[in-house]
PDB file of N, CA and C in Angstrom:
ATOM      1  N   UNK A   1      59.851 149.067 192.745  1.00  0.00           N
ATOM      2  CA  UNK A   1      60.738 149.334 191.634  1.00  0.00           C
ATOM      3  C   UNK A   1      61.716 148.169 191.494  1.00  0.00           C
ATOM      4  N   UNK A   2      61.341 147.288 190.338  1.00  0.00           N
ATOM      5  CA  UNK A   2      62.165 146.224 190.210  1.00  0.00           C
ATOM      6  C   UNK A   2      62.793 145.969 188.967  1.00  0.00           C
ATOM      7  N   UNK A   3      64.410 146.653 188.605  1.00  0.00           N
ATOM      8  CA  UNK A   3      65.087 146.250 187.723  1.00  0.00           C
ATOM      9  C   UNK A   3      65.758 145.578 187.681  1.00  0.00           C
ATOM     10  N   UNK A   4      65.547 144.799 185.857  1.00  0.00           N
ATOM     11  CA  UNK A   4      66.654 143.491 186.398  1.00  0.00           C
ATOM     12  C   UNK A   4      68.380 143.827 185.872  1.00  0.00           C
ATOM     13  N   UNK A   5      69.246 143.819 186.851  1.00  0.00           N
ATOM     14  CA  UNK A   5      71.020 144.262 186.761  1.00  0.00           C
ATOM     15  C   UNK A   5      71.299 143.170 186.069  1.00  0.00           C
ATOM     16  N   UNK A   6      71.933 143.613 185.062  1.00  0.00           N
ATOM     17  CA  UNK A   6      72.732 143.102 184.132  1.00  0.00           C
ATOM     18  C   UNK A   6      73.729 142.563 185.063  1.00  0.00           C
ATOM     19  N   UNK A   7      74.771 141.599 185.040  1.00  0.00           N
ATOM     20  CA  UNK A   7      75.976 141.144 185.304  1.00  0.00           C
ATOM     21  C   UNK A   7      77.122 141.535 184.564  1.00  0.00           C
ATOM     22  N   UNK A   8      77.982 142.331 185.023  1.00  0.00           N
ATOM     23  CA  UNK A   8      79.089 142.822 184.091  1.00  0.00           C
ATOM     24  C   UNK A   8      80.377 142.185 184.120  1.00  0.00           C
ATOM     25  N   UNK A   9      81.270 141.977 183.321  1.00  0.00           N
ATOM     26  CA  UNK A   9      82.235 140.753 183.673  1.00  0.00           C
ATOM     27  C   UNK A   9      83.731 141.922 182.989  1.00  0.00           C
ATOM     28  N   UNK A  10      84.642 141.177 183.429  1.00  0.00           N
ATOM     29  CA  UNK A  10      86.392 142.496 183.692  1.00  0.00           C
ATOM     30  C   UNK A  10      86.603 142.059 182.365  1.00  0.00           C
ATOM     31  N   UNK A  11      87.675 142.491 181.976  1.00  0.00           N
ATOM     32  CA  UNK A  11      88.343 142.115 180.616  1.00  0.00           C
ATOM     33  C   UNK A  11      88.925 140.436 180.428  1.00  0.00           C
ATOM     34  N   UNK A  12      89.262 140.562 181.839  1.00  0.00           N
ATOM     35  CA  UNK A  12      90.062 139.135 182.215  1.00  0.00           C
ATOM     36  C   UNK A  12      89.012 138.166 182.086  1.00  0.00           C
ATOM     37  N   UNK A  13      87.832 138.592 182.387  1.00  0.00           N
ATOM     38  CA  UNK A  13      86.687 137.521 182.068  1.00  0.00           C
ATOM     39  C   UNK A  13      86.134 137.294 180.847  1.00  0.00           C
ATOM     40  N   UNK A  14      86.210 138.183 179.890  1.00  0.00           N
ATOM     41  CA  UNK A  14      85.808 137.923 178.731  1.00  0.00           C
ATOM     42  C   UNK A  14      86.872 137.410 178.044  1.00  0.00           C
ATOM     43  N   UNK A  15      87.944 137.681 178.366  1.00  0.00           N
ATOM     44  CA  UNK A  15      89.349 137.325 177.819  1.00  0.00           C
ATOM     45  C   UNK A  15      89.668 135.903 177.566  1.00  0.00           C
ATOM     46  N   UNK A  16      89.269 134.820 179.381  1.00  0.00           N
ATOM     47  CA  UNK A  16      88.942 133.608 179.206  1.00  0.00           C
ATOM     48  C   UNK A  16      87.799 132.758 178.254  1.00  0.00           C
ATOM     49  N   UNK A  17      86.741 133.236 178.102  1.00  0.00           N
ATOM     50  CA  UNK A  17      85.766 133.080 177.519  1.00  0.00           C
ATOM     51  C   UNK A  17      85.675 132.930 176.202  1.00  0.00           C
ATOM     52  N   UNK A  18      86.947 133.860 175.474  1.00  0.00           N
ATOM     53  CA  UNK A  18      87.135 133.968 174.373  1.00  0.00           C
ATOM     54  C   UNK A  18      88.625 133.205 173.632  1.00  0.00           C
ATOM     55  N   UNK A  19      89.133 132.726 174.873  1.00  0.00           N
ATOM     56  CA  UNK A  19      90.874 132.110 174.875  1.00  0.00           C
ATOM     57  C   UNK A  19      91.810 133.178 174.365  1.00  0.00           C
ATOM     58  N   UNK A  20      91.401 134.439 174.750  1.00  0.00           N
ATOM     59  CA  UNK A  20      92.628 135.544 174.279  1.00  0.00           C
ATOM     60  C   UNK A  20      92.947 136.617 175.261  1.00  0.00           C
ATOM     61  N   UNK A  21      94.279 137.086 174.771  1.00  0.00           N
ATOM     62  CA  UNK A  21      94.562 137.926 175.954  1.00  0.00           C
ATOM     63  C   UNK A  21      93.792 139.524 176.387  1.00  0.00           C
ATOM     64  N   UNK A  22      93.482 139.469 177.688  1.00  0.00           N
ATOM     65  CA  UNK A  22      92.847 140.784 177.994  1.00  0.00           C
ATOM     66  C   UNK A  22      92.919 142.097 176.887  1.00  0.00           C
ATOM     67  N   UNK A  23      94.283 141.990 176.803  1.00  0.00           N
ATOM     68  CA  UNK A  23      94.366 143.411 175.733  1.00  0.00           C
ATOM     69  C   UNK A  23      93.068 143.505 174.386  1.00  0.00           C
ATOM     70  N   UNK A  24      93.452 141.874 174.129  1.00  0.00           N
ATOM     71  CA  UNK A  24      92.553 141.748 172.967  1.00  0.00           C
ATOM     72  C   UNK A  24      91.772 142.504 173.074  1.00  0.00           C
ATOM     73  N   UNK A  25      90.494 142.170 174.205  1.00  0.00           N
ATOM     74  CA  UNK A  25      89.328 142.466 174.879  1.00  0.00           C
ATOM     75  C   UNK A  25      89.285 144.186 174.855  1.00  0.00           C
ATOM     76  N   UNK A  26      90.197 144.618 174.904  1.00  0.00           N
ATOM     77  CA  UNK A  26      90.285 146.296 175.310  1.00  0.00           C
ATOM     78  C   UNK A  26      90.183 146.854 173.742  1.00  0.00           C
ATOM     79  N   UNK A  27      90.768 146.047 173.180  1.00  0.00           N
ATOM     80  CA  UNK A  27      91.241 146.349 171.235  1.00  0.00           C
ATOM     81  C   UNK A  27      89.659 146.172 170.830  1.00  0.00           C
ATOM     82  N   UNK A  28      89.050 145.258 171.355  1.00  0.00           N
ATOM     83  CA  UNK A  28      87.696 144.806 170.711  1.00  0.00           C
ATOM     84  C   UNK A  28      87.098 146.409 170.769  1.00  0.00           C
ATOM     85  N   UNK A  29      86.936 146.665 172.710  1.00  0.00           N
ATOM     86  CA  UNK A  29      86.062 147.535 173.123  1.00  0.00           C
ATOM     87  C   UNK A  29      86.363 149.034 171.988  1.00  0.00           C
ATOM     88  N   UNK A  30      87.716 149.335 172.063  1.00  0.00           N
ATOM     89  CA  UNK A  30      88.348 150.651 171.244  1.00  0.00           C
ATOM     90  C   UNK A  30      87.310 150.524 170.089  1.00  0.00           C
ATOM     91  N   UNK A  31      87.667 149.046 168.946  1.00  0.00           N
ATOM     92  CA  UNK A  31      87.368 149.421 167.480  1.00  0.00           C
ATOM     93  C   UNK A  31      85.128 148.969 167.249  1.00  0.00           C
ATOM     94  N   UNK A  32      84.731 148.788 168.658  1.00  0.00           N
ATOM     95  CA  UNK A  32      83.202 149.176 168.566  1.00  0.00           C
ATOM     96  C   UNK A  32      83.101 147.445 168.230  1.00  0.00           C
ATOM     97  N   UNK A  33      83.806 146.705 168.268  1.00  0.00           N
ATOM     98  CA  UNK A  33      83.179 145.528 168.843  1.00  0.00           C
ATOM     99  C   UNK A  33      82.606 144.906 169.300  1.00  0.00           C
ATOM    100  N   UNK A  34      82.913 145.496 170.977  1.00  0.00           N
ATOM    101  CA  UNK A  34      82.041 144.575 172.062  1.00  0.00           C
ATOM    102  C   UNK A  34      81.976 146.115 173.024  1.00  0.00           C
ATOM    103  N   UNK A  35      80.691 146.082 173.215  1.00  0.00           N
ATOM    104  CA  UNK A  35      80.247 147.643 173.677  1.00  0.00           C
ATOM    105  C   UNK A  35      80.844 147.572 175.064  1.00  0.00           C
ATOM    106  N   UNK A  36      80.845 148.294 175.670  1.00  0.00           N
ATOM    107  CA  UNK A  36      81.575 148.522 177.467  1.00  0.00           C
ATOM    108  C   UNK A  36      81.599 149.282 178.245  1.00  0.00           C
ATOM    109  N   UNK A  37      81.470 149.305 179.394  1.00  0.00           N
ATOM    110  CA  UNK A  37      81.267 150.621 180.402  1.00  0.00           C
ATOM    111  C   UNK A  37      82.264 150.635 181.027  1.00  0.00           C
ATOM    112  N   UNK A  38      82.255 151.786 181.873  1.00  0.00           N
ATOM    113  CA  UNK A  38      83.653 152.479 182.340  1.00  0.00           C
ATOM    114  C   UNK A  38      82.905 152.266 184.392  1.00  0.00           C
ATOM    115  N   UNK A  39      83.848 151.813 184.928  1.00  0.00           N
ATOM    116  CA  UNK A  39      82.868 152.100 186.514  1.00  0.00           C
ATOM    117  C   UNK A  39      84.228 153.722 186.674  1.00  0.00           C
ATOM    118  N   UNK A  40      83.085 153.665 188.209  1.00  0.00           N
ATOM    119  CA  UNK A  40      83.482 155.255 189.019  1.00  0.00           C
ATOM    120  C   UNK A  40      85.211 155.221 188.792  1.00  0.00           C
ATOM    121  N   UNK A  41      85.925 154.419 188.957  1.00  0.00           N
ATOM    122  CA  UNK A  41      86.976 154.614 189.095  1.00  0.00           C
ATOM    123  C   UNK A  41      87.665 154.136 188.086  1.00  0.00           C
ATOM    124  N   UNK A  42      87.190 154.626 186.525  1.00  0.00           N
ATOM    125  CA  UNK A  42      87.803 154.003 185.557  1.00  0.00           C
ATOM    126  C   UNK A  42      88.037 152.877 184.695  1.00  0.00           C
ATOM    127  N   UNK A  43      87.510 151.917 185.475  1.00  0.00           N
ATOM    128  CA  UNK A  43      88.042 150.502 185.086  1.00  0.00           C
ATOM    129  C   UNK A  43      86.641 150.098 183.642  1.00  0.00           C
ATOM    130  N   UNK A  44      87.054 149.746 182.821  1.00  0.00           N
ATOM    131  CA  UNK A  44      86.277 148.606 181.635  1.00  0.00           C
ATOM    132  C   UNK A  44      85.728 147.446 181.979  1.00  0.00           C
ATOM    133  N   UNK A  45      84.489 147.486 181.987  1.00  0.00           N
ATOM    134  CA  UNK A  45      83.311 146.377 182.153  1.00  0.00           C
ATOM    135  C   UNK A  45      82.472 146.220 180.977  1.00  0.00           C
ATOM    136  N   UNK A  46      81.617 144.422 181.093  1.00  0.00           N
ATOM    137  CA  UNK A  46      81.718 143.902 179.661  1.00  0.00           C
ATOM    138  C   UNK A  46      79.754 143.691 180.461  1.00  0.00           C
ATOM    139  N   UNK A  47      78.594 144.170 179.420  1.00  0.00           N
ATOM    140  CA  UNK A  47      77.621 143.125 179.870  1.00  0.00           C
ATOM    141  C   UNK A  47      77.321 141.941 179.166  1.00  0.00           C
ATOM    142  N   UNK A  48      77.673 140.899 180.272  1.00  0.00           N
ATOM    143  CA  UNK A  48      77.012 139.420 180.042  1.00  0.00           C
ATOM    144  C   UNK A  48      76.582 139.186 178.401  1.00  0.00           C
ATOM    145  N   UNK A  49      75.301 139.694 178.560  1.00  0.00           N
ATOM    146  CA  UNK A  49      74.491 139.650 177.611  1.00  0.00           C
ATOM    147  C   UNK A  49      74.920 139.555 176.258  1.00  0.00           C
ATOM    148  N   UNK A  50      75.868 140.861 176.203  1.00  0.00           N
ATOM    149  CA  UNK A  50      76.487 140.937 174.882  1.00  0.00           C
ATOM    150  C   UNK A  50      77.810 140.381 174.395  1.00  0.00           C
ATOM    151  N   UNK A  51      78.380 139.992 175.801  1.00  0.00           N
ATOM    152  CA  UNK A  51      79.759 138.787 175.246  1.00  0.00           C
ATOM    153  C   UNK A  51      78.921 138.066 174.908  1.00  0.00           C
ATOM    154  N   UNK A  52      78.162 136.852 175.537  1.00  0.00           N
ATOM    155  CA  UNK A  52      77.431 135.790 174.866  1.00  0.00           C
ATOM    156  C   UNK A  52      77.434 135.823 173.634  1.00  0.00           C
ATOM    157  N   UNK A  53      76.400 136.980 173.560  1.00  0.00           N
ATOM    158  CA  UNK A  53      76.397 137.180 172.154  1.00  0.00           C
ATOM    159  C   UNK A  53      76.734 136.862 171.209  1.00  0.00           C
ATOM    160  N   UNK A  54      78.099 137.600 171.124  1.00  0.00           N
ATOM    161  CA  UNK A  54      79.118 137.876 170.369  1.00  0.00           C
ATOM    162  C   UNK A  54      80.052 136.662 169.829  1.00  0.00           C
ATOM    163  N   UNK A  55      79.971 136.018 171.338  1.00  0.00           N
ATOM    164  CA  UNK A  55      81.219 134.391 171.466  1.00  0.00           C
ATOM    165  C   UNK A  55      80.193 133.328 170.642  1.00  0.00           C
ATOM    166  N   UNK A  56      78.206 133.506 171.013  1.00  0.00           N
ATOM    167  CA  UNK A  56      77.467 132.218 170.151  1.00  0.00           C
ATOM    168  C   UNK A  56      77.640 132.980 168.842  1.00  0.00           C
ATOM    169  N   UNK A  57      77.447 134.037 168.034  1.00  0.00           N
ATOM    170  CA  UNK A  57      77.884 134.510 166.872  1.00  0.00           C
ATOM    171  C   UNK A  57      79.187 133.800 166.510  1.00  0.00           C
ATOM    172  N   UNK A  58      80.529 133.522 166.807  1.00  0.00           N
ATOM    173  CA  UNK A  58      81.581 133.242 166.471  1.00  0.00           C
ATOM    174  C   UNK A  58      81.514 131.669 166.300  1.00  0.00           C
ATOM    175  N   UNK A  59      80.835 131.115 167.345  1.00  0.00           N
ATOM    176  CA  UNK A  59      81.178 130.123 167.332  1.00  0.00           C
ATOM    177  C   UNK A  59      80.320 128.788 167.064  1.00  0.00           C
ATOM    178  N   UNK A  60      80.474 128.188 166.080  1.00  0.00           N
ATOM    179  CA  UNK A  60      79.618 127.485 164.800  1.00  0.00           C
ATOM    180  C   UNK A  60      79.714 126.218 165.653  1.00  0.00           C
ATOM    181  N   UNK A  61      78.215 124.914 165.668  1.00  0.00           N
ATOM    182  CA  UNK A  61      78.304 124.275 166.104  1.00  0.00           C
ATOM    183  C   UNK A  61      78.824 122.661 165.413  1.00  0.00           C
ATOM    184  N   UNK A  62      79.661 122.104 165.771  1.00  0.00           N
ATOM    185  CA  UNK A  62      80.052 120.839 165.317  1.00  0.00           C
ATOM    186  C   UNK A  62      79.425 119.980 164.119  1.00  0.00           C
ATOM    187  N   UNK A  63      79.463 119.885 163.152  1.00  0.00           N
ATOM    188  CA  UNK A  63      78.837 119.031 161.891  1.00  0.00           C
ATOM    189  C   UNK A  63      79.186 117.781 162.247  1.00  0.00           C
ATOM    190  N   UNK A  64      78.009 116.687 161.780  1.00  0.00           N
ATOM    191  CA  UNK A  64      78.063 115.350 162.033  1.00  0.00           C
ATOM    192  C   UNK A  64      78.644 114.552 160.499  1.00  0.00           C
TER     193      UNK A  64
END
């Protein structure tokens, strides 16, 4: 049985990623932004996969 685990990253990590403050990140998750899981003890986690996402969506590459 071999699944492949996603990598889940804190608010603080997507927060850098995106140059804004954590809260942002929590405001995103609330208004269905950037989807997120909750671990055993509450806390907001981001998968990988879908920050990427989200940050190559935003962010347009350099014109010559």
């Amino acid at each position: 049985m071999s699944a492949a685990v996603e990598k889940l990253l804190t608010p603080g990590q997507v927060a850098a990623l995106f140059h804004v403050d954590p809260k942002t990140v929590t405001r995103w998750a609330h208004a269905g932004r950037l989807g997120s899981l909750r671990t055993p003890g509450g806390h907001r986690r981001f998968r990988e996969s879908e920050v990427m996402n989200l940050l190559r969506s935003l962010t347009t590459e350099a014109r010559r």
